[in-house]
C-alpha atoms as a PDB file:
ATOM      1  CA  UNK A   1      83.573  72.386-115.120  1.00  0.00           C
ATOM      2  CA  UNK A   2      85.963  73.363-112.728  1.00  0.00           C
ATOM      3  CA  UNK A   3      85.775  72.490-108.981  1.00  0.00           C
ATOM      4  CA  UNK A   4      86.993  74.794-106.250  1.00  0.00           C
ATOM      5  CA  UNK A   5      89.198  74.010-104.300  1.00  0.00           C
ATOM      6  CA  UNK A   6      89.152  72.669-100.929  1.00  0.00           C
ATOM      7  CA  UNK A   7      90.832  75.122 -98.323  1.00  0.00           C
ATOM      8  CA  UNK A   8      94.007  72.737 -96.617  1.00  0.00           C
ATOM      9  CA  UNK A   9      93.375  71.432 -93.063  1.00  0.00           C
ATOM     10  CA  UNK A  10      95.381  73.390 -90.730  1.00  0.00           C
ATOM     11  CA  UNK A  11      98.460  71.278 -89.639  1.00  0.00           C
ATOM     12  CA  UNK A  12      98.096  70.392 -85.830  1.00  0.00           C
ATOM     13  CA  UNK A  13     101.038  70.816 -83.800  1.00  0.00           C
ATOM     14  CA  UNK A  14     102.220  67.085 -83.077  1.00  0.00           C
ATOM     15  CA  UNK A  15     104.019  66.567 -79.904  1.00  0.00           C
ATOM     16  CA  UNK A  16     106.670  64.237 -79.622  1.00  0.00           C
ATOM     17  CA  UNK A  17     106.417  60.697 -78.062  1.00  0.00           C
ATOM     18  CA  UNK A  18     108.152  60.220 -75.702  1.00  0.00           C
ATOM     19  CA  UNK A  19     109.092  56.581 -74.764  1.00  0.00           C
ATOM     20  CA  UNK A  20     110.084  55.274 -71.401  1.00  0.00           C
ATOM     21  CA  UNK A  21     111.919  51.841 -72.031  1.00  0.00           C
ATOM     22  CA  UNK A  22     115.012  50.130 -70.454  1.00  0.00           C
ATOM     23  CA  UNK A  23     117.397  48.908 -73.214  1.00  0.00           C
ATOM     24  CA  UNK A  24     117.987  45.007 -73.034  1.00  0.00           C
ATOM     25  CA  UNK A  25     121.175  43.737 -74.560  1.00  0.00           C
ATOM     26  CA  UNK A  26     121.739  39.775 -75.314  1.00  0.00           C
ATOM     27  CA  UNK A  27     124.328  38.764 -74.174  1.00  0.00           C
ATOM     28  CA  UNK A  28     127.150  37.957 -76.340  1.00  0.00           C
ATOM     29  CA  UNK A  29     127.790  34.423 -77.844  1.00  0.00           C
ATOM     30  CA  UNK A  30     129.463  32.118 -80.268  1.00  0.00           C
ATOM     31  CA  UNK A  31     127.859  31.935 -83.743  1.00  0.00           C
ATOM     32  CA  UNK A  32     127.946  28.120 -85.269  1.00  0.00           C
ATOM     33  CA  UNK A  33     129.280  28.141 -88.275  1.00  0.00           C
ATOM     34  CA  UNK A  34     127.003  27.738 -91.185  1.00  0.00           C
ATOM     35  CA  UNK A  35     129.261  25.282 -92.839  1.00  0.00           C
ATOM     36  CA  UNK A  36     132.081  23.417 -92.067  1.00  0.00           C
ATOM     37  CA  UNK A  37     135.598  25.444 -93.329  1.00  0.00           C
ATOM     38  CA  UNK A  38     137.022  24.454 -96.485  1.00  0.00           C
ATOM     39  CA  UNK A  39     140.362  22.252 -96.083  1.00  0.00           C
ATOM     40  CA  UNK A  40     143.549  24.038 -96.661  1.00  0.00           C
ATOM     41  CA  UNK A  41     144.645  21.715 -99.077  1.00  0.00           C
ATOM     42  CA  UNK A  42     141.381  22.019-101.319  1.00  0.00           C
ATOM     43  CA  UNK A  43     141.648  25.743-101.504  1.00  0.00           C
ATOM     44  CA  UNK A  44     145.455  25.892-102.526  1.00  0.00           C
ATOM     45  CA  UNK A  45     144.208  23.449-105.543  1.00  0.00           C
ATOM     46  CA  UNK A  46     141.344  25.938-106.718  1.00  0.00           C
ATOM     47  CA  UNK A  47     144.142  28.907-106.475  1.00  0.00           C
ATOM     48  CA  UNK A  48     146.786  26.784-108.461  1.00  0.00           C
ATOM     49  CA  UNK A  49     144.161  26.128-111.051  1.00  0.00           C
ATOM     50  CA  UNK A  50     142.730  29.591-111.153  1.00  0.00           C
ATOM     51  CA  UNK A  51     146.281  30.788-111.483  1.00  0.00           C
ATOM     52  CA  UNK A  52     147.245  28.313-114.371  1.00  0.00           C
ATOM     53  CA  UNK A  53     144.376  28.740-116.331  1.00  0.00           C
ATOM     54  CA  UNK A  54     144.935  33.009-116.045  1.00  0.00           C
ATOM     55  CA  UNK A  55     148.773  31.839-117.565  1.00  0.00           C
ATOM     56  CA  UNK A  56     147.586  29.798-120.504  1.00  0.00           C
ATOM     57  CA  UNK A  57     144.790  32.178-121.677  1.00  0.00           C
ATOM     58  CA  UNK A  58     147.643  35.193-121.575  1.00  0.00           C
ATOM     59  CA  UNK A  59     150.265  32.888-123.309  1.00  0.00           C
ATOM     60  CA  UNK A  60     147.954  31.909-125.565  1.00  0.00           C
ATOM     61  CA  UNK A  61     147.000  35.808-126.730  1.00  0.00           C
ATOM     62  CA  UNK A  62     150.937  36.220-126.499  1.00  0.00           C
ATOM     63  CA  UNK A  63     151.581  33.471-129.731  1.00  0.00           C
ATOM     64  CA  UNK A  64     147.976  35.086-131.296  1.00  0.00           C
ATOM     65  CA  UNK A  65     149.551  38.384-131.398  1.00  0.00           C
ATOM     66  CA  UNK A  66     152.971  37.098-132.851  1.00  0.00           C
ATOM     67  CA  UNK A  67     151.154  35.261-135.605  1.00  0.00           C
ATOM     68  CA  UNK A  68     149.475  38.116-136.413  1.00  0.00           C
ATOM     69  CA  UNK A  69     152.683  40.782-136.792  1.00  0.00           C
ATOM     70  CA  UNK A  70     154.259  38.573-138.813  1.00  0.00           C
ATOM     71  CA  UNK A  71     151.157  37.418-140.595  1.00  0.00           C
ATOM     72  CA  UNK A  72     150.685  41.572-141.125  1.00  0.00           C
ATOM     73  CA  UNK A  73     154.925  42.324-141.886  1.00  0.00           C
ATOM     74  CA  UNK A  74     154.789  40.006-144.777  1.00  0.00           C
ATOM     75  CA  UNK A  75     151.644  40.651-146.352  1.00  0.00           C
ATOM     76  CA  UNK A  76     152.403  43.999-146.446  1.00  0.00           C
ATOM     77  CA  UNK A  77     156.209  43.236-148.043  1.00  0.00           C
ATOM     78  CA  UNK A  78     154.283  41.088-150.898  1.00  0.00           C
ATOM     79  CA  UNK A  79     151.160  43.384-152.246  1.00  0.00           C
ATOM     80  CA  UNK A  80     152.763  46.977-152.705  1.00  0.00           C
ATOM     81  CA  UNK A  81     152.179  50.394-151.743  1.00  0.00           C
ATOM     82  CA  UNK A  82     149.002  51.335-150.887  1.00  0.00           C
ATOM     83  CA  UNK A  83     147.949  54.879-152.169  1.00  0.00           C
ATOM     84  CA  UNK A  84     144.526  55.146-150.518  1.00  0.00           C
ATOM     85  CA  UNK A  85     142.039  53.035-148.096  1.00  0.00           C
ATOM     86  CA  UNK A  86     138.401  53.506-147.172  1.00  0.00           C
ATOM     87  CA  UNK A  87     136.909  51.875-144.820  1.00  0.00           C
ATOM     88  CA  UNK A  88     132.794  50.863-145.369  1.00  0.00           C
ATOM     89  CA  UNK A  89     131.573  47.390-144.424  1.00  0.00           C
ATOM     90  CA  UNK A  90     134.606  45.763-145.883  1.00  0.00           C
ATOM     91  CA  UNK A  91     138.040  47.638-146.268  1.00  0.00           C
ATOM     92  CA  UNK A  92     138.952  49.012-149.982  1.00  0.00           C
ATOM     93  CA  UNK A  93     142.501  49.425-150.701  1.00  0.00           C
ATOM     94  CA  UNK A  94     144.008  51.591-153.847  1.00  0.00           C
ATOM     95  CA  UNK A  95     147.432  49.597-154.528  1.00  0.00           C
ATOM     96  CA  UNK A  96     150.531  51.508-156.657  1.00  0.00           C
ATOM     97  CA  UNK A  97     152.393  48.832-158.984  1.00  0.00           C
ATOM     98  CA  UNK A  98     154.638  46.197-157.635  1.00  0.00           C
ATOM     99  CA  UNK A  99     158.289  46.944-156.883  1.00  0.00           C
ATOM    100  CA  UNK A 100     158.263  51.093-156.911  1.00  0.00           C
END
């Protein structure tokens, strides 16, 4: 069972408020600080060691990725030509015979 519908209340024209106020402004002041400022000699030390540690991770990828091209060059020298590859969950390789 269905019920009808109420009819809307007509929307009342609302009038605008109108406020009579003054603005107050503080006046302006110091802040404290919240804590005391680091020393200058404490932050050069966290930048030097932020800095050193961003140089040994990248040298360290550098002699990964050496190792690796080489690693890859003389595999590739030693097993033969490779006449087809598929890739599932582990890598299949169809190798040609040795020294052709």
């Amino acid at each position: 069972m269905r019920r009808a519908r109420e009819p809307e209340p007509e929307p009342e024209l609302e009038v605008p408020e109108f406020v009579d106020g003054l603005v107050v402004l503080d006046p302006p002041r110091v802040l404290a600080p919240q804590r005391p400022p680091l020393s200058p000699m404490l932050v050069q030390t966290a930048a030097a060691m932020g800095v050193s540690m961003v140089a040994g991770a990248t040298a360290v990828a550098l002699v990964r990725s050496r190792r690796t091209r080489r690693i890859a060059r003389s595999r590739r020298k030693s097993i033969g030509p490779v006449l087809a590859s598929r890739s599932f969950l582990i890598d299949v390789h169809v190798l040609g015979e040795r020294g052709k």
